[in-house]
C-alpha atoms as a PDB file:
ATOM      1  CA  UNK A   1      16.374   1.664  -7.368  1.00  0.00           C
ATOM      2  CA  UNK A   2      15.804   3.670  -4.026  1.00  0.00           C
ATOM      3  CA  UNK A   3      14.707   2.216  -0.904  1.00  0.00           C
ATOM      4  CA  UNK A   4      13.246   4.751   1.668  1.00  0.00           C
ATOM      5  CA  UNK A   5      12.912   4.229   5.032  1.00  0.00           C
ATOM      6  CA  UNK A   6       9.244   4.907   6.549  1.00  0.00           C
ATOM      7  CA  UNK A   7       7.940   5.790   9.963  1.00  0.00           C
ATOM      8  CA  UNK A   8       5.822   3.114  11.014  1.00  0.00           C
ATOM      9  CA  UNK A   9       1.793   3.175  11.176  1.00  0.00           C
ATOM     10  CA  UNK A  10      -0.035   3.737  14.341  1.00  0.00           C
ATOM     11  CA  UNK A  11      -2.103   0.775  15.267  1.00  0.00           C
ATOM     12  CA  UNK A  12      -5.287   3.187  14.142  1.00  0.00           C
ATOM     13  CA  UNK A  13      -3.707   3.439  10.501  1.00  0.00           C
ATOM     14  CA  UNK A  14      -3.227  -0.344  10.147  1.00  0.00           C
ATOM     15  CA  UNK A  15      -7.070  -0.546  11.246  1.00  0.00           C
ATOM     16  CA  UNK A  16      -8.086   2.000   8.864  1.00  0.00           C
ATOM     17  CA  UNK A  17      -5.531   0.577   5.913  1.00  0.00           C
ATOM     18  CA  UNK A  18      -7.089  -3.243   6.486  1.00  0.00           C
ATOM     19  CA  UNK A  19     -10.633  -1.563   6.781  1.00  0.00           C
ATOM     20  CA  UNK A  20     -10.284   0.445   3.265  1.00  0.00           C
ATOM     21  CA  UNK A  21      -8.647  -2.807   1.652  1.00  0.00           C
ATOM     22  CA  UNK A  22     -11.882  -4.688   2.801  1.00  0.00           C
ATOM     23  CA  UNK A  23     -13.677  -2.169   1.254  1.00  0.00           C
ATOM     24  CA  UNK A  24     -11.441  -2.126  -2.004  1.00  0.00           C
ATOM     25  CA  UNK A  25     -11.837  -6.241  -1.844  1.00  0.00           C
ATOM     26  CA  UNK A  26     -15.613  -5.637  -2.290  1.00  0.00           C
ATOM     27  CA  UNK A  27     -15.358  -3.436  -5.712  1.00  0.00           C
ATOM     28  CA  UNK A  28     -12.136  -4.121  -6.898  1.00  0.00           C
ATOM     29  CA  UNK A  29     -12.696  -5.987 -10.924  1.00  0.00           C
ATOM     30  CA  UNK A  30     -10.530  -9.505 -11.391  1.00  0.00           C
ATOM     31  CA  UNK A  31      -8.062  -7.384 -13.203  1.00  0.00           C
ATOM     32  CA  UNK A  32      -7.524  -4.985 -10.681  1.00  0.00           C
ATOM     33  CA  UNK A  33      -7.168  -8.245  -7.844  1.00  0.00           C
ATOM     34  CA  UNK A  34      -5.032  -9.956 -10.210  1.00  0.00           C
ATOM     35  CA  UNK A  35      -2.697  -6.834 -10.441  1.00  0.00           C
ATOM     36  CA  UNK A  36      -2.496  -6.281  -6.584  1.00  0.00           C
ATOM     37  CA  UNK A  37      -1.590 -10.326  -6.013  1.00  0.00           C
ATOM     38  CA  UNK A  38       1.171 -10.121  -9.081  1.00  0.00           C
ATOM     39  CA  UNK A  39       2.542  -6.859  -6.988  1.00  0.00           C
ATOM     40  CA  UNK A  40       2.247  -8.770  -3.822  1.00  0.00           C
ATOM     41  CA  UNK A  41       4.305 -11.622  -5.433  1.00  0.00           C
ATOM     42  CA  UNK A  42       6.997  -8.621  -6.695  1.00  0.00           C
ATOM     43  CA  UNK A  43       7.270  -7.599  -2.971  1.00  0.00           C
ATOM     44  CA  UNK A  44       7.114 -10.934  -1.334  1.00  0.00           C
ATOM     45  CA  UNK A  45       7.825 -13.597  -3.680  1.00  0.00           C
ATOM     46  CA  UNK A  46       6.658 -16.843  -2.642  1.00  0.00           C
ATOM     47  CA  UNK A  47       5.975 -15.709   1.355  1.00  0.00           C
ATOM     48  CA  UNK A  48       3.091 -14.189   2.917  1.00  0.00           C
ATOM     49  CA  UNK A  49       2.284 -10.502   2.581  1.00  0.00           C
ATOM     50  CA  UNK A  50      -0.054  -8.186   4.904  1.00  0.00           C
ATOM     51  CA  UNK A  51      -1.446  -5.286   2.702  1.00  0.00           C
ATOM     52  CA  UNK A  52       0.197  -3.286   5.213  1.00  0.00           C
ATOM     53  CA  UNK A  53       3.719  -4.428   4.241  1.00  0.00           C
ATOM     54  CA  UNK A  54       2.565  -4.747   0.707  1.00  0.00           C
ATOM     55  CA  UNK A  55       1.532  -0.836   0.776  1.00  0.00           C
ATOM     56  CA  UNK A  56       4.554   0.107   2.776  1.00  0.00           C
ATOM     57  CA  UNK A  57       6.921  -1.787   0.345  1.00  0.00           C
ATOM     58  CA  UNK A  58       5.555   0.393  -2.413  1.00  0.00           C
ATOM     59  CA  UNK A  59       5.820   3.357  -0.488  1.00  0.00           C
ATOM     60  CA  UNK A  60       9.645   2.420  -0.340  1.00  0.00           C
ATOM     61  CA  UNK A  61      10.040   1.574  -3.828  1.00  0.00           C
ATOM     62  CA  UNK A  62       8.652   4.007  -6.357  1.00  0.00           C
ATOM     63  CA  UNK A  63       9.559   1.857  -9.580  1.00  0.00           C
ATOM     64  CA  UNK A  64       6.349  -0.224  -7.316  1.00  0.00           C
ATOM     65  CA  UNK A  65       4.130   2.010  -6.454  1.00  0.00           C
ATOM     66  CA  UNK A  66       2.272   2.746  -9.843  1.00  0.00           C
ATOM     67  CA  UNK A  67       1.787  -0.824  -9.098  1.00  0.00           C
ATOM     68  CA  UNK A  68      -0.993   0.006  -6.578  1.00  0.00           C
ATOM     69  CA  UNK A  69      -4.487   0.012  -7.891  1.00  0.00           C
ATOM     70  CA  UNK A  70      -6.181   3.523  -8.132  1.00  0.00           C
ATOM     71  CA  UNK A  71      -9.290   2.829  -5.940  1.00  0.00           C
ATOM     72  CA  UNK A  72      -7.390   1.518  -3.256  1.00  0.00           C
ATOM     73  CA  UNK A  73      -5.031   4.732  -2.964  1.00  0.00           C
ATOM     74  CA  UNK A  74      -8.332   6.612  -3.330  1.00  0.00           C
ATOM     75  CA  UNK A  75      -9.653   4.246  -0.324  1.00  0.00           C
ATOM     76  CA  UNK A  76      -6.871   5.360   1.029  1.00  0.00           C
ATOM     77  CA  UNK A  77      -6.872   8.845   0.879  1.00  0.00           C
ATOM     78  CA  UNK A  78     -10.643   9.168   2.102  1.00  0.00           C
ATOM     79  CA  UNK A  79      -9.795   7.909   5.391  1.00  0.00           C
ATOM     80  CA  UNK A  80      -6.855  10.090   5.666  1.00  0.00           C
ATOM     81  CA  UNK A  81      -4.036   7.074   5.605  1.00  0.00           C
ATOM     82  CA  UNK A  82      -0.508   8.258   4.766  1.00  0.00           C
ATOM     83  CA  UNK A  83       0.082   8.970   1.913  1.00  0.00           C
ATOM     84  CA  UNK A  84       3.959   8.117  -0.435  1.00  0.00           C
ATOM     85  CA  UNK A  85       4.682  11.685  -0.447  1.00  0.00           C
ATOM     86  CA  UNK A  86       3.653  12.310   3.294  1.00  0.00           C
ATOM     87  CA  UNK A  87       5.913   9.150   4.484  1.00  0.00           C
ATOM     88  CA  UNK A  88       8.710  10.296   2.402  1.00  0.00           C
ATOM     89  CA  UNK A  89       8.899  13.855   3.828  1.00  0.00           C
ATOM     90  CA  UNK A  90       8.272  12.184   7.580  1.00  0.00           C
ATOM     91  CA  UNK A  91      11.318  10.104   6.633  1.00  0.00           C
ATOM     92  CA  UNK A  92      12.989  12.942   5.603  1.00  0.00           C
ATOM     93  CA  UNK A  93      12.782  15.453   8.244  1.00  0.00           C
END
């Protein structure tokens, strides 16, 4: 298992992240919510997780981040949040 270590998010990307997760909350299936809470329980078992630290987490882990549900990352991606592949190269260079 690799653990990366990320740049942090600017106080714009956590609004944005918690804005597109409201948004994901709203069409998101019980499957897909189920999924995302057993992931949260992977990351954090037993504590309380932000979706920041939950997508951050994954970010850092790989073997997690398949973990995150499609629509979200697409959420994601629309309002121009960072993505696993950007943080990795920030962390990188």
């Amino acid at each position: 298992m690799s653990i990366q270590i990320l740049p942090r998010w600017s106080e714009a990307q956590r609004m944005d992240m918690h804005a597109a997760f409201t948004q994901w909350l709203i069409v998101c299936d019980e499957q897909e919510y189920q999924r995302l809470m057993e992931l949260r329980e992977t990351v954090a078992p037993g504590d309380v997780c932000s979706i920041i630290k939950l997508v951050r987490s994954c970010y850092a882990r790989p073997d997690l981040l398949a973990g995150l549900p499609a629509r979200l990352v697409q959420l994601m991606r629309a309002r121009c949040l960072p993505l696993p592949f950007a943080d990795a190269s920030a962390a990188a260079g």
